[in-house]
Every structure is written in C-alpha cells, then in structure tokens.
C-alpha atoms as a PDB file:
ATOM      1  CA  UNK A   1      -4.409  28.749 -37.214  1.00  0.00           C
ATOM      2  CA  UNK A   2      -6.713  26.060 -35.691  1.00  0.00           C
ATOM      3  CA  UNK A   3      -5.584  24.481 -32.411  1.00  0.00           C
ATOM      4  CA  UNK A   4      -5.586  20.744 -32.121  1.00  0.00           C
ATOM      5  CA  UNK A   5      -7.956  19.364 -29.697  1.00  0.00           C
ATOM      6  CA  UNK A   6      -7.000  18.096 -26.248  1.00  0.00           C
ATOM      7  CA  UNK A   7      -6.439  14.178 -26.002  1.00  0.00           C
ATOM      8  CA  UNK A   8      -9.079  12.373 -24.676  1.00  0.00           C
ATOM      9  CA  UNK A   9      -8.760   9.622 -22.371  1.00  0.00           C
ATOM     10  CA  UNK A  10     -11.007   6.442 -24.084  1.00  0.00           C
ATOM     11  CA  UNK A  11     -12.574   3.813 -22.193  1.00  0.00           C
ATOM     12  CA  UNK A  12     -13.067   1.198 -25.216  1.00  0.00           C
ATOM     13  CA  UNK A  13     -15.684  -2.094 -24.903  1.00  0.00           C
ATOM     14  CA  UNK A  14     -16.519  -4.667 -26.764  1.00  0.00           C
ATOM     15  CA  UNK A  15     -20.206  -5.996 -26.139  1.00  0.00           C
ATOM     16  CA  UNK A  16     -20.612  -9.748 -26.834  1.00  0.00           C
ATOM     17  CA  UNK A  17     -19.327 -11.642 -24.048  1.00  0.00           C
ATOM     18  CA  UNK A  18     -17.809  -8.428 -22.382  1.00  0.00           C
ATOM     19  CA  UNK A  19     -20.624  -6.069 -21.314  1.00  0.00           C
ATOM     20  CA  UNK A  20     -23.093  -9.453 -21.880  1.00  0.00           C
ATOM     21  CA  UNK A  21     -23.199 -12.962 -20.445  1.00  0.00           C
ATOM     22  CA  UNK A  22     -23.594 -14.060 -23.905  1.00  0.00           C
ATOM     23  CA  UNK A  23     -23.697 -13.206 -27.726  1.00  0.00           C
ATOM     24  CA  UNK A  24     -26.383 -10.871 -29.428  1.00  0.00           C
ATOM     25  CA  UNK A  25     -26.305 -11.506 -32.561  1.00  0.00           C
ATOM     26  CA  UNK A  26     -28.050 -15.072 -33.552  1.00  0.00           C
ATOM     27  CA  UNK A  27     -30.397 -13.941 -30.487  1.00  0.00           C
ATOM     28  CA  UNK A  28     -31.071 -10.887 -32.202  1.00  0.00           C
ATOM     29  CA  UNK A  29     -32.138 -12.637 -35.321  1.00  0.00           C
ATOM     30  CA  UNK A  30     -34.398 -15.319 -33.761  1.00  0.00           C
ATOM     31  CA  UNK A  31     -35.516 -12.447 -31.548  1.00  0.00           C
ATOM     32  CA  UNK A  32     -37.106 -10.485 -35.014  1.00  0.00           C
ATOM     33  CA  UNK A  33     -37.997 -13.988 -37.042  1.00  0.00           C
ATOM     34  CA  UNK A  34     -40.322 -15.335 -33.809  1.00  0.00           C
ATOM     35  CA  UNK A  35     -41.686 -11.790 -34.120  1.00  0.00           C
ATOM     36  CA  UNK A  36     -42.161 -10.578 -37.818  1.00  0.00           C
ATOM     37  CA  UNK A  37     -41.824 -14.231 -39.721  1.00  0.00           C
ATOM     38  CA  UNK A  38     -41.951 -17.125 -37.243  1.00  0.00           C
ATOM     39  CA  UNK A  39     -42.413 -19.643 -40.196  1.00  0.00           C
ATOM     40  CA  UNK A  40     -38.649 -18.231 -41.113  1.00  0.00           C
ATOM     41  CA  UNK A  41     -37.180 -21.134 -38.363  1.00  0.00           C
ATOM     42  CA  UNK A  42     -37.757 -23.660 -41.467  1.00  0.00           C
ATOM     43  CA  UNK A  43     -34.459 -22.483 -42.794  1.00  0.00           C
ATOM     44  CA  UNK A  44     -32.773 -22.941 -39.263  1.00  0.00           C
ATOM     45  CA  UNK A  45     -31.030 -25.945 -41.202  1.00  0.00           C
ATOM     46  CA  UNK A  46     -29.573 -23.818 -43.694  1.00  0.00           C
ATOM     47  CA  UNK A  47     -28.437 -21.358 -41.090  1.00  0.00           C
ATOM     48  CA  UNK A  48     -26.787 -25.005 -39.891  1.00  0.00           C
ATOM     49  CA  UNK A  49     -25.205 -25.470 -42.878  1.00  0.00           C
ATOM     50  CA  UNK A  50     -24.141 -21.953 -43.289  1.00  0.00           C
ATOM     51  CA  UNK A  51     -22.105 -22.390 -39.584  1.00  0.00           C
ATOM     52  CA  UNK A  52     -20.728 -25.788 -41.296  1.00  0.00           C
ATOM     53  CA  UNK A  53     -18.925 -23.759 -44.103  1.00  0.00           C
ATOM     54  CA  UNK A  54     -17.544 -20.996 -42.011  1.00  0.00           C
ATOM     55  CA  UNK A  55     -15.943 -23.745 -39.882  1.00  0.00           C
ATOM     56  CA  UNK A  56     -14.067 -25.482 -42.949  1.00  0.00           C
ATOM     57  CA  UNK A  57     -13.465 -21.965 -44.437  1.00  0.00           C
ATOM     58  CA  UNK A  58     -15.277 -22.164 -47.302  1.00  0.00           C
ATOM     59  CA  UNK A  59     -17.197 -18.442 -46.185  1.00  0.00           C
ATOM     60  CA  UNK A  60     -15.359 -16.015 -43.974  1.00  0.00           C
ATOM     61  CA  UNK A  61     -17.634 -14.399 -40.606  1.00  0.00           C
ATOM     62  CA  UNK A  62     -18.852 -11.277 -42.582  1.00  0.00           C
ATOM     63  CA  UNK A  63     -20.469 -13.835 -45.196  1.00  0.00           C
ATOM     64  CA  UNK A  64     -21.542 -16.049 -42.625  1.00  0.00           C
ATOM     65  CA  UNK A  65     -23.485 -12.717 -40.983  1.00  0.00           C
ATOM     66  CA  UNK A  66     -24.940 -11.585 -44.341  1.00  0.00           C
ATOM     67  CA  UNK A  67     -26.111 -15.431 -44.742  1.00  0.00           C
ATOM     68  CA  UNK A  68     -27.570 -15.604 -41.524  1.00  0.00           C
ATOM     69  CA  UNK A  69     -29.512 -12.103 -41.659  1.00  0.00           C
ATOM     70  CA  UNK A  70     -30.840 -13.115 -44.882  1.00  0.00           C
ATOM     71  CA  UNK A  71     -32.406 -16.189 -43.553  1.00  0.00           C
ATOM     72  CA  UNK A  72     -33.975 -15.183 -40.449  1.00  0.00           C
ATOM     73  CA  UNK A  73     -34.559 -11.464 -41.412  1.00  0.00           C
ATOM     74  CA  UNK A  74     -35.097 -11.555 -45.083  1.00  0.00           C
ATOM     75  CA  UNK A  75     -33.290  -9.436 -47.568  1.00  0.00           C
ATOM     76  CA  UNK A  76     -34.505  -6.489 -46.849  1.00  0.00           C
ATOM     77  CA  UNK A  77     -36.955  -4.652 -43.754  1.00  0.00           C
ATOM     78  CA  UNK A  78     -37.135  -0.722 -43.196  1.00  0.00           C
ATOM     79  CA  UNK A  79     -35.900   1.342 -40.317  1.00  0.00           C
ATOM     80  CA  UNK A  80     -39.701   1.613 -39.275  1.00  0.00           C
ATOM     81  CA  UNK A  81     -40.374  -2.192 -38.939  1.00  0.00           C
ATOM     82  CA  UNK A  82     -37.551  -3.078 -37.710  1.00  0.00           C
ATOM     83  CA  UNK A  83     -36.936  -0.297 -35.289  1.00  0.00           C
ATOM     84  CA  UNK A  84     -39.341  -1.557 -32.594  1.00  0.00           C
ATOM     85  CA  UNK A  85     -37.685  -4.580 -32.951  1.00  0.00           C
ATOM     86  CA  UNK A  86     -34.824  -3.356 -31.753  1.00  0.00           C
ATOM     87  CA  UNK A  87     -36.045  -1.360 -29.088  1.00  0.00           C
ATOM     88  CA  UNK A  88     -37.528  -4.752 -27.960  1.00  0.00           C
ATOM     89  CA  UNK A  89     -34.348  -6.691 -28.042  1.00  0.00           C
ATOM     90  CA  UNK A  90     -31.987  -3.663 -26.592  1.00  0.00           C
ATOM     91  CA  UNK A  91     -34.658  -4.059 -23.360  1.00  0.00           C
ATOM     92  CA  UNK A  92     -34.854  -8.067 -23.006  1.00  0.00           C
ATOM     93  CA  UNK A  93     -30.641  -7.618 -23.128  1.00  0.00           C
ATOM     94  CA  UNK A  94     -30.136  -5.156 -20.344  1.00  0.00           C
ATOM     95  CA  UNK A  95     -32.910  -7.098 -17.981  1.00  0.00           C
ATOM     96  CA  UNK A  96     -31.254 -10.348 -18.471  1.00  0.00           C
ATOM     97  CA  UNK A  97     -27.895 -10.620 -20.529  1.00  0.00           C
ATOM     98  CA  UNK A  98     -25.718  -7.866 -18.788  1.00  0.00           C
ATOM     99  CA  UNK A  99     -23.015  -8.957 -16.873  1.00  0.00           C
ATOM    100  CA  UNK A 100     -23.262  -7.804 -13.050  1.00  0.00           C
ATOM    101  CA  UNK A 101     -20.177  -6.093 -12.681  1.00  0.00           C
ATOM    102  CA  UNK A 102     -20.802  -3.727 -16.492  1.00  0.00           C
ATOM    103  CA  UNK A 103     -22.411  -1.560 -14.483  1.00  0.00           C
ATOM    104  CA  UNK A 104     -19.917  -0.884 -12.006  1.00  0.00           C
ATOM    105  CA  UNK A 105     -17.002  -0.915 -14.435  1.00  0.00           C
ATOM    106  CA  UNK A 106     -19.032   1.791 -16.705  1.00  0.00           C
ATOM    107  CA  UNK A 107     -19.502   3.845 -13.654  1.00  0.00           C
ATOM    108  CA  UNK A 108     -16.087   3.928 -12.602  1.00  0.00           C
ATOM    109  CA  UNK A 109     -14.775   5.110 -16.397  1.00  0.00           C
ATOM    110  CA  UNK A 110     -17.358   7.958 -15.881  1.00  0.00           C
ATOM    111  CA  UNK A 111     -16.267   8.614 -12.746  1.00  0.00           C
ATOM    112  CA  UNK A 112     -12.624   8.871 -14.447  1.00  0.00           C
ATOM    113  CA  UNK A 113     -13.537  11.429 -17.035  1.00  0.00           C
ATOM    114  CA  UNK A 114     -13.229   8.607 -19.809  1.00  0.00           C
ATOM    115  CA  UNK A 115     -15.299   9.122 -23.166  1.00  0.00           C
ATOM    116  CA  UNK A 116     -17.258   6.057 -22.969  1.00  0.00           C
ATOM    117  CA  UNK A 117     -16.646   3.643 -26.757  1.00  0.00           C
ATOM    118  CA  UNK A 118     -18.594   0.504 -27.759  1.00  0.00           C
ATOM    119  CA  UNK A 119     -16.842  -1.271 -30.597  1.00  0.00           C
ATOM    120  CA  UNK A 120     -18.559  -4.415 -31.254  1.00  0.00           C
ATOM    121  CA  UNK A 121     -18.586  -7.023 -34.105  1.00  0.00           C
ATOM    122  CA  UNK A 122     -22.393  -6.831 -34.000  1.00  0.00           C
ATOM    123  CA  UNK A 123     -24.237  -4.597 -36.149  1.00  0.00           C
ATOM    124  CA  UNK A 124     -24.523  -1.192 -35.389  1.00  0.00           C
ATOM    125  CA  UNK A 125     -27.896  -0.805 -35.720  1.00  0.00           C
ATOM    126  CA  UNK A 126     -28.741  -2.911 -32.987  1.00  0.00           C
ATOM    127  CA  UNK A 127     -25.440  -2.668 -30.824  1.00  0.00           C
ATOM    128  CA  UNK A 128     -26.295   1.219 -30.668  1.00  0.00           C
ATOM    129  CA  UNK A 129     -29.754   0.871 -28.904  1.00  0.00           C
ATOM    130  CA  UNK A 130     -27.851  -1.569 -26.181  1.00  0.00           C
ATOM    131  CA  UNK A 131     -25.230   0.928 -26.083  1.00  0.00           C
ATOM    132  CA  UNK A 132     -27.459   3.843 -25.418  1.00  0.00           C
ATOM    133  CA  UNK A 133     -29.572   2.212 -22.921  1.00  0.00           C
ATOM    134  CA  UNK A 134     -25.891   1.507 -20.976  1.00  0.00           C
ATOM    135  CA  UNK A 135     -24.822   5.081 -21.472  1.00  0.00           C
ATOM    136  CA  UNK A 136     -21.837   5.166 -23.872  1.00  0.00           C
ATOM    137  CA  UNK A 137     -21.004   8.046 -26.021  1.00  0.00           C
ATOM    138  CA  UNK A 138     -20.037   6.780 -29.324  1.00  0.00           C
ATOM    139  CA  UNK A 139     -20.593   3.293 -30.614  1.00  0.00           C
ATOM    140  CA  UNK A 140     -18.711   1.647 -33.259  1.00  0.00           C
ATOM    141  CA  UNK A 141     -19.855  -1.719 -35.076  1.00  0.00           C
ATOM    142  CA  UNK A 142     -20.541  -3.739 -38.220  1.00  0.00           C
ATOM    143  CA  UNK A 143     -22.687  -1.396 -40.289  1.00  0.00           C
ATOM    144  CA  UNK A 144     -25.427  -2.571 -42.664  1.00  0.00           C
ATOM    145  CA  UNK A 145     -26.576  -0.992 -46.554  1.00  0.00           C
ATOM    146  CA  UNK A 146     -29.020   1.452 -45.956  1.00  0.00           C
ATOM    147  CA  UNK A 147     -30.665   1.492 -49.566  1.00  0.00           C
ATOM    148  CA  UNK A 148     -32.215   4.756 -50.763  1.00  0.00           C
ATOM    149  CA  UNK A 149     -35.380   2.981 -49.997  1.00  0.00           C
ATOM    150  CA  UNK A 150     -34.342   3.500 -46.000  1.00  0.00           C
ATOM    151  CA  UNK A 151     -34.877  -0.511 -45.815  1.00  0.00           C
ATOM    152  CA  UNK A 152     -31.784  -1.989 -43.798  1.00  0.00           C
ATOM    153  CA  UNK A 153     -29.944  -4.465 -45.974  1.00  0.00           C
ATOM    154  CA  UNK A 154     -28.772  -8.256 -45.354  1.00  0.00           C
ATOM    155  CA  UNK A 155     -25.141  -6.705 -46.636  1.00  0.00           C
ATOM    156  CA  UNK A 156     -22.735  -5.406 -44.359  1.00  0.00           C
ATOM    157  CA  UNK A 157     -21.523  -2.152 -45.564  1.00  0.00           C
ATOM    158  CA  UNK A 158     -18.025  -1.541 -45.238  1.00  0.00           C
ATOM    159  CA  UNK A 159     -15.950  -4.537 -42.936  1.00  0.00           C
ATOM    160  CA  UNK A 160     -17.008  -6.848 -40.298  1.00  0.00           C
ATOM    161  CA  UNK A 161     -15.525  -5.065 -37.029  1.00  0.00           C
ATOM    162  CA  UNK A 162     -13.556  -7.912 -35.906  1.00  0.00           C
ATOM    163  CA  UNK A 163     -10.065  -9.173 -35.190  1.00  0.00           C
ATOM    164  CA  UNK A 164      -7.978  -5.974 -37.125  1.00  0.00           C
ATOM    165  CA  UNK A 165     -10.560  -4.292 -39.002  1.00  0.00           C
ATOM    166  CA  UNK A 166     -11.976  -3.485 -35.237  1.00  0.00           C
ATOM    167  CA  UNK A 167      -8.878  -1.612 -34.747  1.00  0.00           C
ATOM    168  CA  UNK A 168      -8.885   0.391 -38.289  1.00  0.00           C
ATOM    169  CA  UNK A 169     -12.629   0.791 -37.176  1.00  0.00           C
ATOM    170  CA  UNK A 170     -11.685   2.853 -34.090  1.00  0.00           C
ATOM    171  CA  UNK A 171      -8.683   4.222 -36.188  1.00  0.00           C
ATOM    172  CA  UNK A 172     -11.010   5.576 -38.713  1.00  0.00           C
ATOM    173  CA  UNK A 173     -13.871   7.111 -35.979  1.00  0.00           C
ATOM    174  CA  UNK A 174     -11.083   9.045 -34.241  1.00  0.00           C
ATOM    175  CA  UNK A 175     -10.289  10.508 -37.458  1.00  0.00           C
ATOM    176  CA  UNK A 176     -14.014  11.123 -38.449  1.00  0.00           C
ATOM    177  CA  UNK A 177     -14.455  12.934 -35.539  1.00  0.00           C
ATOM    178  CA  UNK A 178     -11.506  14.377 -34.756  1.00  0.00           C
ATOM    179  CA  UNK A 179     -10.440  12.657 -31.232  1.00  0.00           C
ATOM    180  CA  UNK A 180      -7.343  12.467 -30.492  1.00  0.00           C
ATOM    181  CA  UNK A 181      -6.678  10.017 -27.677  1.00  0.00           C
ATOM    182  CA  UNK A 182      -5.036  10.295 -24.440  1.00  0.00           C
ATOM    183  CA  UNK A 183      -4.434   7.496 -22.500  1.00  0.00           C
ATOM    184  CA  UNK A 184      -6.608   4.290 -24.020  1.00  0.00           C
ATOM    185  CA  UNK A 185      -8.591   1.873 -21.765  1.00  0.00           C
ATOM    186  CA  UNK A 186      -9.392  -0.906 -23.856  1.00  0.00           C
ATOM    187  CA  UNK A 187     -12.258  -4.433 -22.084  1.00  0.00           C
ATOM    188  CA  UNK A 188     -12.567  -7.350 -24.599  1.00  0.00           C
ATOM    189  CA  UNK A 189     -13.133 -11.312 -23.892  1.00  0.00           C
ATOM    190  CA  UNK A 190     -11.478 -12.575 -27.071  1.00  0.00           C
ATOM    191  CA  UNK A 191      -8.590 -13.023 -28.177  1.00  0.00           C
ATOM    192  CA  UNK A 192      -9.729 -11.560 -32.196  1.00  0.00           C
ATOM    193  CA  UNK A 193      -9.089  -8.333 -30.662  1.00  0.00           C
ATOM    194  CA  UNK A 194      -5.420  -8.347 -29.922  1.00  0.00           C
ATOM    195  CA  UNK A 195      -4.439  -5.642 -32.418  1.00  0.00           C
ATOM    196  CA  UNK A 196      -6.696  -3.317 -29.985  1.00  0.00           C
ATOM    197  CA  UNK A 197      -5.328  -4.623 -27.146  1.00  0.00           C
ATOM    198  CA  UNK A 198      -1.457  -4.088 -27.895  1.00  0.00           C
ATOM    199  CA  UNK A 199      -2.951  -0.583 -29.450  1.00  0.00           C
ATOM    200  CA  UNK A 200      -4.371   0.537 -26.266  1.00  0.00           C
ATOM    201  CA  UNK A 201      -2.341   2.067 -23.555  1.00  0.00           C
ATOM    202  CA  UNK A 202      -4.091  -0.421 -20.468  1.00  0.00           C
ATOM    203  CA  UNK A 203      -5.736  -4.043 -21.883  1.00  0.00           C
ATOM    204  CA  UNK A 204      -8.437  -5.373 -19.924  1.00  0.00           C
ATOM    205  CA  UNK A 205      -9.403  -8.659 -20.614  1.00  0.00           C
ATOM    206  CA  UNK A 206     -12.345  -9.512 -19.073  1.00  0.00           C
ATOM    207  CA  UNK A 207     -13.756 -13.213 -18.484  1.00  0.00           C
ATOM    208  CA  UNK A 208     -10.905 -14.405 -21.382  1.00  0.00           C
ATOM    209  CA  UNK A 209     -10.780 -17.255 -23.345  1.00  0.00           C
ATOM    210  CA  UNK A 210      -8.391 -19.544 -23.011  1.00  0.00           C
ATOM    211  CA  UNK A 211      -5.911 -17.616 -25.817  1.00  0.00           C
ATOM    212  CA  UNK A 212      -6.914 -14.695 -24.368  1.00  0.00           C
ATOM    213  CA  UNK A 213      -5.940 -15.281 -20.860  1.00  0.00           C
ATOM    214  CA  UNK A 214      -2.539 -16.906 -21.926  1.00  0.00           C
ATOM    215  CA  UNK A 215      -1.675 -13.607 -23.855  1.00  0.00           C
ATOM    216  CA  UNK A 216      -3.098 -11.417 -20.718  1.00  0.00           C
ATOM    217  CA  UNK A 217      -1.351 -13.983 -18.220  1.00  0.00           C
ATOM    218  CA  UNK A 218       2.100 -13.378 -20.028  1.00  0.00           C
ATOM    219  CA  UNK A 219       2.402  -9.512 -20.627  1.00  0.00           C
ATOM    220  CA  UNK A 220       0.919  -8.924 -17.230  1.00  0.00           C
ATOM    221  CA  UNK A 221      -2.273  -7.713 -18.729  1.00  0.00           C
ATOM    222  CA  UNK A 222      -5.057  -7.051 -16.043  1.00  0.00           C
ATOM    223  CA  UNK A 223      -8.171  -9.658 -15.496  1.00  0.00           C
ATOM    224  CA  UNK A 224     -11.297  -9.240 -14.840  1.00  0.00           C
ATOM    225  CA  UNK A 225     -14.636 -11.523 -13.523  1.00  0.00           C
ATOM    226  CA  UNK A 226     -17.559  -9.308 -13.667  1.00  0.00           C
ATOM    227  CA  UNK A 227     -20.253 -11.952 -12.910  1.00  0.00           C
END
C-alpha cells in the first residue's frame, strides 16, 4: 500500500500589486502591440469601451481579458512569436515593477523550508516567466487555449483565477500533483482573494486595499509594506 506524502508547508503569492508595484496585465499587452502591431493602439478606444461595460456589468473580468487580448494581441500568435515577448516583458518587470521588500519576503519562505506558489489572476503564460525569474516552484494562473496549431489563443481556457475560482485553482493543483499541505502561508493585496485568505492557515495582506485592510485589521490578520 502506497504511503501518503508528507504535508508541505506553502508559501502562496499573488503577483499584481503583491510581488509588483503595479498590474501586469494591460502592460503586458501594450508591451507586445508597441512591439509586434504598434498600429493595434487605434482600437485603444474600444479597449475603453470594453472597461466601460465591465464597470456596469454588462461583461464579467474573464470577458473583459479575452476582449482586451484580442485587441491589442490579435486572435491568435504562436508560442514562438510570442515567446520572446515574454521573455522581454518578464525582464523590464523584475528591473522596475518589483516591490523592494519581494525579495526579502521570498528569501525568508526559502529560508523556512516553504514550497514557493504564485497564484495570480494574470495569465499563466506570462505570470510563469516573472515567476521563474523570482524563483518560485509552481505557478498557478489564468490559462489561455493552446490550439493544435501551438498558437496561444485570445480565450481563457478553463476560469479566470480570481476571487474563488483562485482558491479551487490551488485546490485543484494540490490535487494534480499530489501536495498535501502543511501549514499555509498565504500574501495578497486584494480583498477578491478572501476565500484564500480564510483557507490559509497565516493571511498576509500586503499593501491592502481599503476592504482588505478592514478585514485584516479586524481578525488580527498580519500587514505588510514592502516598498
């Protein structure tokens, strides 16, 4: 009979606004479309208008993304065009749009004997080559249709890893491969990602909102200000 595997303690981040001073994801975008398609920033209106919908809830976030990708990216791009993009964005992050004290706080999780976990609403594809550069082990995010073609899709594949579908996200990876945690360190800024931080055994919430920091301030939840 198979023995289960020892719990591992988890040291759990979210990226935008946590690890980084701001968010990736429209950067990443204009990032490729000044790059591949610059005459692409016609359609920043409709990008405008895209953002107006989502705010009277006529789309919900993981439209809103597809939208947005579509737009700026096109429908389509393979791994091989698009993969020095990212390379190119995951270095212009880490020497400007990390937060001082990331590196400190990653350190000090490693030092701990944590297993190091992104989870991010970004997309994966992107989110992993930040991730890697900053030394995590696993990264979990919004994952994109890879077509049979091997062209990366403007259609999110699966559900937009935010608010509770983060937390059946990380659900679902320690399943997939086989992780069973131990005690659960979990660093967000928003407030979207309460379900993961009653879930976790220590919340961190680091530079909060304003819901956030109510919620933190009230169950005694620890804050942070890395820079």
């Amino acid at each position: 009979m198979a023995s289960s595997p020892e719990p591992t303690n988890l040291a759990i981040y979210d990226m935008d606004k946590t690890l980084t001073k701001a968010p990736t994801y429209t950067a990443f975008l204009m990032h490729v479309a000044m790059r591949r398609a610059p005459w692409r920033f016609i359609l920043l209106p409709l990008v405008g208008l895209s953002l107006l919908a989502f705010l009277f809830g006529m789309i919900d976030r993981a439209r809103l993304k597809e939208w947005n990708h579509r737009l700026l990216i096109g429908h389509r791009l393979s791994r091989e065009k698009l993969s020095p993009l990212v390379r190119s964005f995951a270095e212009r992050v880490m020497r400007s749009n990390i937060r001082p004290g990331t590196h400190a706080a990653l350190a000090k999780d490693r030092e701990d004997g944590r297993m190091l976990v992104m989870a991010t609403a970004s997309y994966r594809f992107y989110a992993a080559a930040i991730g890697e550069k900053l030394g995590f082990d696993h990264i979990i995010g919004t994952n994109s249709v890879l077509g049979l073609d091997a062209e990366v899709h403007a259609r999110i594949d699966g559900e937009n890893c935010y608010g509770p579908a983060k937390l059946r996200m990380i659900e679902a990876w320690l399943l997939e491969h086989n992780v069973v945690p131990g005690h659960v360190r979990f660093y967000s800024d928003h407030h979207s990602d309460q379900p993961a931080f009653d879930w976790s055994d220590e919340p961190v919430a680091v530079h909060p909102d304003p819901k956030l920091l109510a919620i933190a301030k009230a169950r005694g939840w620890r804050i942070e200000d890395w820079g």
